[in-house]
N, C-alpha and C. Protein backbone atom coordinates (compact mmCIF):
# COMPACT_ATOMS: atom_id res chain seq x y z
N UNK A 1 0.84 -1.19 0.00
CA UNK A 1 0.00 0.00 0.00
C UNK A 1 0.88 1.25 0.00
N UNK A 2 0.37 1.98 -1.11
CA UNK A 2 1.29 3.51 -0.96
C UNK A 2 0.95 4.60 -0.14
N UNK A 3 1.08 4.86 0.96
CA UNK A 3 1.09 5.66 2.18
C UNK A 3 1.82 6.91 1.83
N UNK A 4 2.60 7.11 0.83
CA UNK A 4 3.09 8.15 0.85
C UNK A 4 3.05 8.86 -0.19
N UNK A 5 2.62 8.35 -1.04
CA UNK A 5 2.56 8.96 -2.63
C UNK A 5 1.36 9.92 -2.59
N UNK A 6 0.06 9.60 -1.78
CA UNK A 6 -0.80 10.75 -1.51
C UNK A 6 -0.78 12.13 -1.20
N UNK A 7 0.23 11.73 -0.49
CA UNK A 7 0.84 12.75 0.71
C UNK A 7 2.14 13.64 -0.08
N UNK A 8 2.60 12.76 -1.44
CA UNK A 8 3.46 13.92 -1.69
C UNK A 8 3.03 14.31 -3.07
N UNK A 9 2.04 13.76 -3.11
CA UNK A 9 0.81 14.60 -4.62
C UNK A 9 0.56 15.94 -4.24
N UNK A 10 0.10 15.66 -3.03
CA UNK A 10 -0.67 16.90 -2.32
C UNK A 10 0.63 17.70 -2.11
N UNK A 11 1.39 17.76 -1.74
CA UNK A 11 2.68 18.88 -1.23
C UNK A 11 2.93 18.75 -2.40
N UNK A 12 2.86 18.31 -3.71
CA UNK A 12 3.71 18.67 -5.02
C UNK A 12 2.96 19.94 -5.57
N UNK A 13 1.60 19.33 -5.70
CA UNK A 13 0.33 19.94 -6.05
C UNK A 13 0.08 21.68 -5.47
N UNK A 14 0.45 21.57 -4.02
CA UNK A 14 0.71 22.77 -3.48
C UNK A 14 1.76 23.47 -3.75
N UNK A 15 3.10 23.11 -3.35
CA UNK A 15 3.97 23.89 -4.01
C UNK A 15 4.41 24.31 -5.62
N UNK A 16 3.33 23.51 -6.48
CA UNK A 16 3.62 24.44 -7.70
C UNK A 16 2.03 25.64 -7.65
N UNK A 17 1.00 25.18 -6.98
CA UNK A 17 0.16 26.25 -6.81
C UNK A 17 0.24 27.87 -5.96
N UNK A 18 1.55 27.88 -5.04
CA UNK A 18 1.80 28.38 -3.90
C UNK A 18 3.34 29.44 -5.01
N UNK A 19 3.74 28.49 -5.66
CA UNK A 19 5.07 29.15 -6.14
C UNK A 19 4.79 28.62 -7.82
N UNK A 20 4.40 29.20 -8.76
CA UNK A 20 4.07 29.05 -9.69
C UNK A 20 5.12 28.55 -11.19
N UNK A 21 6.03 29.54 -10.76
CA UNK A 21 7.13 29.95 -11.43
C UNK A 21 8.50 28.54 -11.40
N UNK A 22 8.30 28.12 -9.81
CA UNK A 22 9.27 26.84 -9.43
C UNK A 22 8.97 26.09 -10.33
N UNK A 23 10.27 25.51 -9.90
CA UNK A 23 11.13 24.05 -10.75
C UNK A 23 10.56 23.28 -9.39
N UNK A 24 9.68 21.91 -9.64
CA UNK A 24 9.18 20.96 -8.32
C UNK A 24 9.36 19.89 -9.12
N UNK A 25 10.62 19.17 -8.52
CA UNK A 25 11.25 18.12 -9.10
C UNK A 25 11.23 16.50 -8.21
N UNK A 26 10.46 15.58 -8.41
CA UNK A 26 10.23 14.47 -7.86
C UNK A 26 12.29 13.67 -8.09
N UNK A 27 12.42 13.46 -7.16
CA UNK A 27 13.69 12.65 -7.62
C UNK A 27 13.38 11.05 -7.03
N UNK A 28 13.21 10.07 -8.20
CA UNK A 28 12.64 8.54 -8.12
C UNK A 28 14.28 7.87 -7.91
N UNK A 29 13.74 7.40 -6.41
CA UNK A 29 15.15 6.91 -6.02
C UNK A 29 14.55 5.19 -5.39
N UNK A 30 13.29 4.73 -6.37
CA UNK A 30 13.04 3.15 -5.90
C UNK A 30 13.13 2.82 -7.14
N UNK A 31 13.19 1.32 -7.21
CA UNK A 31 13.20 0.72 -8.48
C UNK A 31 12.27 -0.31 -8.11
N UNK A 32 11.36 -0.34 -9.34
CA UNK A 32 10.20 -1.47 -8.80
C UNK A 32 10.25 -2.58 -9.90
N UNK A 33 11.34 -3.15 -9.24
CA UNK A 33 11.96 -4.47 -10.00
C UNK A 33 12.07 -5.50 -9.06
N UNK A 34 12.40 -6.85 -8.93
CA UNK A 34 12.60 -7.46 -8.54
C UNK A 34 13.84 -8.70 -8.87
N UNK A 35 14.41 -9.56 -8.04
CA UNK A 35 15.19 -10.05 -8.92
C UNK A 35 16.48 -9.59 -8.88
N UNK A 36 17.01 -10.34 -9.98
CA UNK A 36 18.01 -10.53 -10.58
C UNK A 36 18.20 -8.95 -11.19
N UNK A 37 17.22 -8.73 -11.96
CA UNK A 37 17.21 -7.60 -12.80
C UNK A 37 17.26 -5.74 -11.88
N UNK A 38 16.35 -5.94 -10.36
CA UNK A 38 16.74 -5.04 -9.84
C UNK A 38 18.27 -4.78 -9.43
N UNK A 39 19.10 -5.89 -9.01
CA UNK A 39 20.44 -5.05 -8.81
C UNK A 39 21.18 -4.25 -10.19
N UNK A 40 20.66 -4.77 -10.89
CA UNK A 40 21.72 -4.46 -12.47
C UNK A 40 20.52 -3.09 -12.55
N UNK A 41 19.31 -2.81 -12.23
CA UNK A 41 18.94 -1.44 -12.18
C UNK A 41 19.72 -0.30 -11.21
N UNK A 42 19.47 -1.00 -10.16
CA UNK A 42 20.15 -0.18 -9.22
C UNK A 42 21.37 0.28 -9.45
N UNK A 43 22.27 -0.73 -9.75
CA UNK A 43 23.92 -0.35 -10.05
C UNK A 43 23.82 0.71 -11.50
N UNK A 44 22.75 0.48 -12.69
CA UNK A 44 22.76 1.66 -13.56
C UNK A 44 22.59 2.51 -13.18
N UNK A 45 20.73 2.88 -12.22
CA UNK A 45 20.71 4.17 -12.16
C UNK A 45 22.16 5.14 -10.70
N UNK A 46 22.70 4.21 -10.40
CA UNK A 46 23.30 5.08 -9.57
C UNK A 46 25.16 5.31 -10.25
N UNK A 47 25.48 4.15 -11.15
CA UNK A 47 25.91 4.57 -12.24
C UNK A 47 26.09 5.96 -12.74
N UNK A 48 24.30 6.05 -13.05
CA UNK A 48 23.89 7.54 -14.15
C UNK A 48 23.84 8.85 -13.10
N UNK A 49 24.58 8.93 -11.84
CA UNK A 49 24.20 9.84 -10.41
C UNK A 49 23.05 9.70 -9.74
N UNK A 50 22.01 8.58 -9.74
CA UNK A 50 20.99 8.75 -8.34
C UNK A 50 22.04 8.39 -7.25
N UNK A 51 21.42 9.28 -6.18
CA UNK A 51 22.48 9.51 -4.87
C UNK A 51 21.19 8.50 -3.82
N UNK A 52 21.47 7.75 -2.92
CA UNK A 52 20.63 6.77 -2.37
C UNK A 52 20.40 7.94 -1.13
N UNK A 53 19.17 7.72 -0.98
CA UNK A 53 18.73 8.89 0.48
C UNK A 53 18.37 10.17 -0.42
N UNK A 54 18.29 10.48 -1.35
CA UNK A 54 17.96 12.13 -1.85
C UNK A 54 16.90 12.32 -1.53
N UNK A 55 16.39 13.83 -1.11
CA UNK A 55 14.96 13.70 -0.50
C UNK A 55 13.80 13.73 -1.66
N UNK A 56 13.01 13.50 -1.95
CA UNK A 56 11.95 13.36 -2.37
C UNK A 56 11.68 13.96 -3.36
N UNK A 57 11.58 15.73 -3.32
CA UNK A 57 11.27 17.02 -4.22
C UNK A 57 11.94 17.76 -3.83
N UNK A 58 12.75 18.35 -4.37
CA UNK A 58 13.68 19.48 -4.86
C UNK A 58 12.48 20.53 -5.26
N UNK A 59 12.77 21.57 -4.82
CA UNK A 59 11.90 22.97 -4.71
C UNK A 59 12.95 24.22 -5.39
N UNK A 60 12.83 24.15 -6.77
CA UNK A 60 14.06 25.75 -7.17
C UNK A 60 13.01 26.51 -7.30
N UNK A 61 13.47 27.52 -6.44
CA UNK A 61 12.19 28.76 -6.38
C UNK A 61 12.85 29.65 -7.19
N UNK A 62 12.06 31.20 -7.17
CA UNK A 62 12.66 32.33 -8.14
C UNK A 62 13.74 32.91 -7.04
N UNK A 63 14.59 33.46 -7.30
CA UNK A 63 15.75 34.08 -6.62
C UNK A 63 17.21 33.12 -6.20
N UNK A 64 16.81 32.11 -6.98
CA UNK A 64 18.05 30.68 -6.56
C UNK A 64 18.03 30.52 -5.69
N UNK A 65 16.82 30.14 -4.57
CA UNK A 65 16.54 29.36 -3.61
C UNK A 65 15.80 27.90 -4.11
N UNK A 66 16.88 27.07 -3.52
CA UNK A 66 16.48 25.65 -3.64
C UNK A 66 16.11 25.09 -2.05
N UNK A 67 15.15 23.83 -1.84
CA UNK A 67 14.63 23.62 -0.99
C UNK A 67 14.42 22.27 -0.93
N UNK A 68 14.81 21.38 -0.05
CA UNK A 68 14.34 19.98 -0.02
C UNK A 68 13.71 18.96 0.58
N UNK A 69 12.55 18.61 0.10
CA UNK A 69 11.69 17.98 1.04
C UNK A 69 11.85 16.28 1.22
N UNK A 70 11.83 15.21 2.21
CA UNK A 70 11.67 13.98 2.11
C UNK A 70 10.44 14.18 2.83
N UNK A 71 9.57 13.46 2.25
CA UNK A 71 8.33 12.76 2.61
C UNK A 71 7.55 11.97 3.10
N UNK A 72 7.10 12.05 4.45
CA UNK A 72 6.87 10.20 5.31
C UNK A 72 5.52 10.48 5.61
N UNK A 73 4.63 9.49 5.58
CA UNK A 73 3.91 9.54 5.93
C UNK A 73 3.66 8.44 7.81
N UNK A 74 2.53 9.05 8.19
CA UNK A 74 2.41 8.22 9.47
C UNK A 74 3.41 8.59 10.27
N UNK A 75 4.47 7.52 10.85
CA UNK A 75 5.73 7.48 11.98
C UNK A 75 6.30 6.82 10.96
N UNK A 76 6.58 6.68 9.76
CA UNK A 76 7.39 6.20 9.41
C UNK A 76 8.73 7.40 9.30
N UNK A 77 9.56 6.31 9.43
CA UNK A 77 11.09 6.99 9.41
C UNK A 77 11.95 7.32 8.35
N UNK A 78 12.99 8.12 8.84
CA UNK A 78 14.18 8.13 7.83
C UNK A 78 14.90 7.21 7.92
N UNK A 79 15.44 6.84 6.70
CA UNK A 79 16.43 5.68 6.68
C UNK A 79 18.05 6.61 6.87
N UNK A 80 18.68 5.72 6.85
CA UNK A 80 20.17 6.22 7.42
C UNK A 80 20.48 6.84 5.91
N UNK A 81 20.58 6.65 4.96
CA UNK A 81 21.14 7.02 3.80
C UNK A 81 20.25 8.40 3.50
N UNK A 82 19.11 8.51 4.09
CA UNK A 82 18.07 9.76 3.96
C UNK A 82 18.77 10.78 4.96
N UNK A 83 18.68 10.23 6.47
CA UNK A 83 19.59 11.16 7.13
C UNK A 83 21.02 11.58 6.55
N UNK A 84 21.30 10.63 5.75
CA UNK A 84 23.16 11.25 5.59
C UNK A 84 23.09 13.04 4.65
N UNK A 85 21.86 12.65 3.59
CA UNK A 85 22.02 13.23 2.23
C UNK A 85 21.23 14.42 3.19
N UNK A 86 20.19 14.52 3.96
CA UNK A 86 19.60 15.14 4.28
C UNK A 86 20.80 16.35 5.37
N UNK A 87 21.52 15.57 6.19
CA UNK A 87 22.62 16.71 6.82
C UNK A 87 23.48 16.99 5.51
N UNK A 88 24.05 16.26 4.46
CA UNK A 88 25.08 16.98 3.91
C UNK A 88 24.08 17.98 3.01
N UNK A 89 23.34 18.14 2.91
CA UNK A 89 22.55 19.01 2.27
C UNK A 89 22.57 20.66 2.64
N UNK A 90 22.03 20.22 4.29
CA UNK A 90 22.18 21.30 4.96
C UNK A 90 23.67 21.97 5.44
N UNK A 91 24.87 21.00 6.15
CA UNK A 91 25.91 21.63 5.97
C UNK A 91 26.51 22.33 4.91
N UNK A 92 26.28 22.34 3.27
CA UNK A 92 26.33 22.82 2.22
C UNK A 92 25.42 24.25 2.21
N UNK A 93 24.12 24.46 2.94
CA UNK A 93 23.78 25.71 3.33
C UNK A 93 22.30 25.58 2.43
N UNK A 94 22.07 24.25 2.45
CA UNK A 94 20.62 24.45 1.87
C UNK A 94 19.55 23.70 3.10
N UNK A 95 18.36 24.32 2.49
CA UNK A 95 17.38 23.97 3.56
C UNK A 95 16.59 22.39 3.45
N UNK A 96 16.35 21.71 3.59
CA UNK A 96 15.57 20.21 3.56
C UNK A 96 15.30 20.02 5.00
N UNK A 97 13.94 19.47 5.05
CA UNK A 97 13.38 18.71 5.84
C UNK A 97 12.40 17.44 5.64
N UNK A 98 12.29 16.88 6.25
CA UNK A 98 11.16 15.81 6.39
C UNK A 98 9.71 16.31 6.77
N UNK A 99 8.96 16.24 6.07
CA UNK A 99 7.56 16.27 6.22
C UNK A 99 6.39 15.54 6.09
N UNK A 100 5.07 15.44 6.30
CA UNK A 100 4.18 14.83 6.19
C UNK A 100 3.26 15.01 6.05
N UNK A 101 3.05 16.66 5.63
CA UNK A 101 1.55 16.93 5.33
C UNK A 101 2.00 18.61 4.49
N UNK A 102 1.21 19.04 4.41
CA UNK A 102 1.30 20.40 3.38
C UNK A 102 1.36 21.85 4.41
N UNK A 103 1.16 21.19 5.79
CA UNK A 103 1.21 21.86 7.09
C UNK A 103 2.76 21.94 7.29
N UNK A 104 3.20 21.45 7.45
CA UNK A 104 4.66 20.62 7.66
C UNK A 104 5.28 21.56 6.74
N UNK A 105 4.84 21.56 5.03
CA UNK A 105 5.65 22.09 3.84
C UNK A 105 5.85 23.48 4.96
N UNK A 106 4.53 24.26 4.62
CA UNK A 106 4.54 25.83 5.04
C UNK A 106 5.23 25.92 6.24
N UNK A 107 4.87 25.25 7.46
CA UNK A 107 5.75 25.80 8.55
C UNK A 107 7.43 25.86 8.36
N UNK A 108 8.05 25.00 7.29
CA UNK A 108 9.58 24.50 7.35
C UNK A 108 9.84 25.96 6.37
N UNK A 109 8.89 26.19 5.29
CA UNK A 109 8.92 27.37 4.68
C UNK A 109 8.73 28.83 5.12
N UNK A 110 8.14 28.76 6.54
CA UNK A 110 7.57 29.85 7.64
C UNK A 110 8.98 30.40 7.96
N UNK A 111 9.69 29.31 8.50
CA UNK A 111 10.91 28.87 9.37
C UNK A 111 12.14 29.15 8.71
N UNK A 112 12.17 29.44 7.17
CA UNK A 112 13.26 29.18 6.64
C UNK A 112 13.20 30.52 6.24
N UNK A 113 11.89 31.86 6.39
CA UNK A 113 11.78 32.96 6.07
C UNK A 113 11.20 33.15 4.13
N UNK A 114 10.78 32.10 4.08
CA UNK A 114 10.19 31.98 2.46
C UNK A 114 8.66 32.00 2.78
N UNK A 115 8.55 33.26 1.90
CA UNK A 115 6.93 33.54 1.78
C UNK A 115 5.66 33.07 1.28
């Protein structure tokens, strides 16, 4: 069951309604393979630069503010490779958080001084 794909329709859905102009970029970091054939996916797409842990949607707003959201729904967690990408993100001087509702988006956006 997809628990989370609802949840980041709706925050996609909002942030291109909220910021019109943005770049709202899904970054697909599962492979829905099985098998034999998923490792030889996996080893391509990360091959081609998928970074394991990237958060979810990338937010380029107008003024070269970029923004990054991972997405959980419920109590579900971050995985360790989510936490890694998620601090080196921010030590680099960009903003990402974890969220779970479109409440969540705005307050991290409240917080970060983006209107």
């Amino acid at each position: 069951m997809d628990r989370e794909g609802p949840v980041q329709r709706q925050i996609l859905s909002h942030l291109r309604q909220r910021f019109p102009l943005a770049v709202v970029h899904h970054s697909a970091n599962e492979i829905p393979l099985k098998g034999r054939d998923v490792a030889r996916a996996i080893a391509k797409a990360k091959f081609n630069g998928m970074v394991p842990g990237f958060p979810d949607l990338a937010c380029h707003l107008p003024g070269g503010v970029s923004v990054f959201f991972e997405v959980k729904a419920g109590k579900n967690g971050t995985s360790p490779a989510q936490d890694d990408v998620l601090a080196r993100l921010q030590t680099l001087g960009h903003r990402a958080a974890v969220v779970r509702s479109v409440a969540d988006v705005d307050e991290a956006l409240t917080q970060w001084g983006i209107a």
